[in-house]
Protein backbone atom coordinates (compact mmCIF):
# COMPACT_ATOMS: atom_id res chain seq x y z
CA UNK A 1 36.04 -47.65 34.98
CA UNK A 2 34.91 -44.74 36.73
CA UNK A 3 31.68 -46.32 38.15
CA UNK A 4 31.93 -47.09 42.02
CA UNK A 5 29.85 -49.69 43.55
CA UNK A 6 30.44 -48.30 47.21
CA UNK A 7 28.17 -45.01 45.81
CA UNK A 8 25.20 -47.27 44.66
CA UNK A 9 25.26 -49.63 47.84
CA UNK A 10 25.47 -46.28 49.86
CA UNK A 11 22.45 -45.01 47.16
CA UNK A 12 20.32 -48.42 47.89
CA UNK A 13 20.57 -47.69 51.76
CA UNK A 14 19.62 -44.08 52.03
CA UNK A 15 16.92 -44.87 49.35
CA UNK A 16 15.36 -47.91 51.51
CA UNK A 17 16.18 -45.32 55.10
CA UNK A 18 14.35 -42.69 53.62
CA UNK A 19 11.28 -44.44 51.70
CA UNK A 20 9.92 -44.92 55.19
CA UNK A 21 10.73 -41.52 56.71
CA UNK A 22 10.78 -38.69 53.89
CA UNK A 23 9.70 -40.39 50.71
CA UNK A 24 10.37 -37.64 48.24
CA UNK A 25 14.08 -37.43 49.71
CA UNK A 26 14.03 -41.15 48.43
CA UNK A 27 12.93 -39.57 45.04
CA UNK A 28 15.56 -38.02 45.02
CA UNK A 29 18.17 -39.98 45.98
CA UNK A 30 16.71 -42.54 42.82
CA UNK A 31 17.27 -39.58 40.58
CA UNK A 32 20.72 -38.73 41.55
CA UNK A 33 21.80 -42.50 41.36
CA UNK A 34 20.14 -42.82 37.66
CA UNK A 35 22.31 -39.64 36.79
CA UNK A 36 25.34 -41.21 38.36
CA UNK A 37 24.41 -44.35 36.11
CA UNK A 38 24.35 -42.10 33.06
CA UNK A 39 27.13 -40.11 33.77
CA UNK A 40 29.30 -43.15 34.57
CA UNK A 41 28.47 -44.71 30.84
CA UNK A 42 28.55 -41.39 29.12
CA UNK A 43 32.21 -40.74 30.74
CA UNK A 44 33.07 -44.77 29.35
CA UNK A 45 31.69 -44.49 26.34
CA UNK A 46 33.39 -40.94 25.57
CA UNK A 47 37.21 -42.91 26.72
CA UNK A 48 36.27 -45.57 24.04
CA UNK A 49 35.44 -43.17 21.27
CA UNK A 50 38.79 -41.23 22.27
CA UNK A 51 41.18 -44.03 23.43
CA UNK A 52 39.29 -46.77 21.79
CA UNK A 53 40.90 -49.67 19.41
CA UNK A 54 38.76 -52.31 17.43
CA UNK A 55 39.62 -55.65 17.68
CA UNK A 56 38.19 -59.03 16.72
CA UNK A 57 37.61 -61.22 20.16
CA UNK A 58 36.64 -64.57 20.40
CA UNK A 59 33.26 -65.66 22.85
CA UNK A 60 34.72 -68.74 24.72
CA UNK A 61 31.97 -69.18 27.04
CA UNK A 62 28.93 -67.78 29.07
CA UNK A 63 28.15 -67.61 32.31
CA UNK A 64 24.70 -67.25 33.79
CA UNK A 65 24.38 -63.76 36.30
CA UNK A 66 21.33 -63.96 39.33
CA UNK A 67 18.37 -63.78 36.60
CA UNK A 68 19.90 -66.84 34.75
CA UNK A 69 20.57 -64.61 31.64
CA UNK A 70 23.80 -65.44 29.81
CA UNK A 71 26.76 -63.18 30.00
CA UNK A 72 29.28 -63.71 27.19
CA UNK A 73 32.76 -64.32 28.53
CA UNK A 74 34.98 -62.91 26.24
CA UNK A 75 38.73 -63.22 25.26
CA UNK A 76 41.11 -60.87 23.48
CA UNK A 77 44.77 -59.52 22.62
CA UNK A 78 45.66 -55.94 22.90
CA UNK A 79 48.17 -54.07 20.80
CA UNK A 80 50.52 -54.27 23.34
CA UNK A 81 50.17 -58.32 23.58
CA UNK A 82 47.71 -58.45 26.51
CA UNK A 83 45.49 -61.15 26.63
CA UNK A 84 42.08 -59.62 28.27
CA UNK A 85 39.46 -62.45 29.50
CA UNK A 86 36.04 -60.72 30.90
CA UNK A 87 32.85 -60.58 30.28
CA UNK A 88 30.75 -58.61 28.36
CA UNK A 89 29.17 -56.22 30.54
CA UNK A 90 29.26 -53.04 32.05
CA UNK A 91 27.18 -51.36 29.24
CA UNK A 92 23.72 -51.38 28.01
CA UNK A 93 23.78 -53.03 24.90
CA UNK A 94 25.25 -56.17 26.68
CA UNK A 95 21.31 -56.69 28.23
CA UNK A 96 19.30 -56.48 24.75
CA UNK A 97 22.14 -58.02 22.79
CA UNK A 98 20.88 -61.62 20.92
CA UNK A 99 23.14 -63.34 24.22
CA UNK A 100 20.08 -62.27 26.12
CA UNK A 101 17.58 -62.69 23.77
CA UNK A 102 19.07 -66.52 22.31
CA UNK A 103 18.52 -69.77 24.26
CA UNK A 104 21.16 -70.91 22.54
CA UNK A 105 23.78 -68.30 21.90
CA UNK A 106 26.88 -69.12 19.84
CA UNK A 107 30.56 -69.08 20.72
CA UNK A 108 32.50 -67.59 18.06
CA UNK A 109 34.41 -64.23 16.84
CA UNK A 110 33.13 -60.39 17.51
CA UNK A 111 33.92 -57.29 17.15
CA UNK A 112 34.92 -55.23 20.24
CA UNK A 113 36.08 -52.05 20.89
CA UNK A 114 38.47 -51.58 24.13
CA UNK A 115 39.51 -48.63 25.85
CA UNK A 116 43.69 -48.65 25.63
CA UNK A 117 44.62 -47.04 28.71
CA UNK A 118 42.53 -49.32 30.45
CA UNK A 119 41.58 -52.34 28.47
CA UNK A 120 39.21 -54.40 30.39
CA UNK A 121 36.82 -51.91 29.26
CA UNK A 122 35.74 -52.99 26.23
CA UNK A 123 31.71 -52.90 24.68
CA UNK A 124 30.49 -55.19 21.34
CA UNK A 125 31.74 -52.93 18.29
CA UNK A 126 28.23 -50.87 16.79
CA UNK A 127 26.54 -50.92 20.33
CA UNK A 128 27.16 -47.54 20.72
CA UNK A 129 23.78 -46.32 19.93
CA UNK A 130 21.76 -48.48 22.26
CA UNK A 131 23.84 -47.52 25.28
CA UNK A 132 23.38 -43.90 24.34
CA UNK A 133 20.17 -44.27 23.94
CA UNK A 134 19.32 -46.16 27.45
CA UNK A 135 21.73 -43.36 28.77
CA UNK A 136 19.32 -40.50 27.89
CA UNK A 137 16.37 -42.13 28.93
CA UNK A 138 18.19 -42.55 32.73
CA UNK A 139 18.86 -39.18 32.62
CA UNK A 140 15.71 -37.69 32.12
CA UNK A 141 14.30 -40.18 34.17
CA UNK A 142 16.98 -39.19 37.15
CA UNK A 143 15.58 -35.51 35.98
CA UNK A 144 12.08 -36.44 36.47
CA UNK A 145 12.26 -38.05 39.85
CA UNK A 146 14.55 -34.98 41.21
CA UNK A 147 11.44 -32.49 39.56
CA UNK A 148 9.14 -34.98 41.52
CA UNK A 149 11.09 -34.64 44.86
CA UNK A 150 10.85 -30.63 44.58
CA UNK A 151 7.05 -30.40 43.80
CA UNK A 152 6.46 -32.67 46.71
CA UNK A 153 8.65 -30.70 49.05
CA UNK A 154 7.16 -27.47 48.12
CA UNK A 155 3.70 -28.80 48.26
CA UNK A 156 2.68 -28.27 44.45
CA UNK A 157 2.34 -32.56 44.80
């Protein structure tokens, strides 16, 4: 996955530094990290649709992240006879699938689609859309809180 974590902790910090010296500076530095975000999940999504292979993948579990949510932890065989255990995650559609919205979510089969040069990459197979969609609406928000960050600095805010 292209998507660093060191950026966004770095991000987090200057945002927090500069919210209490230059707070449009902050505005910007929010925009530029949603735009990293969307970037990131456009670039993933873009490696599935061109390296990506469907495969059926079985949920054997779920573990609960920091807001108690369940996160499907899901197991499956590559082409090349690689047996991938992760969870599903990483991508939009993994937040407003029914594993977030279910008290009770079932184990059972799925479809997946995984990226084959690097297979621990893998979404829920017809997601697609949502993540695109959440993508855009990052971006122009990133766009909007850079546009924000200008007016103030020139003084039009």
């Amino acid at each position: 996955m292209r998507q660093s974590n060191t950026i966004y902790y770095i991000g987090i910090i200057a945002f927090t530094i500069f919210m209490f010296v230059n707070t449009p500076i902050s505005f910007m530095i929010l925009g530029l990290m949603f735009i990293y975000g969307a970037l990131n999940t456009f670039y993933m999504l873009k490696d599935l649709e061109n390296f990506g292979m469907d495969c059926e993948a079985n949920i054997v579990g779920f573990e609960k992240d920091s807001d108690g949510d369940k996160i499907a932890i899901i197991e499956f065989v590559t082409l090349d006879g690689l047996e991938i255990n992760g969870k599903l995650h990483g991508t939009f559609s993994a937040y407003f699938g029914p594993f977030k919205c279910s008290d009770n979510p079932q184990l059972g089969k799925i479809m997946i689609r995984y990226n084959t040069k690097s297979p621990e990459q893998f979404i829920r197979k017809g997601k697609e859309g949502t993540n695109y969609f959440i993508m855009a609406v990052l971006l122009i928000l990133g766009i909007v809180l850079i546009a924000v960050c200008f007016l103030q600095l020139t003084g039009v805010l």
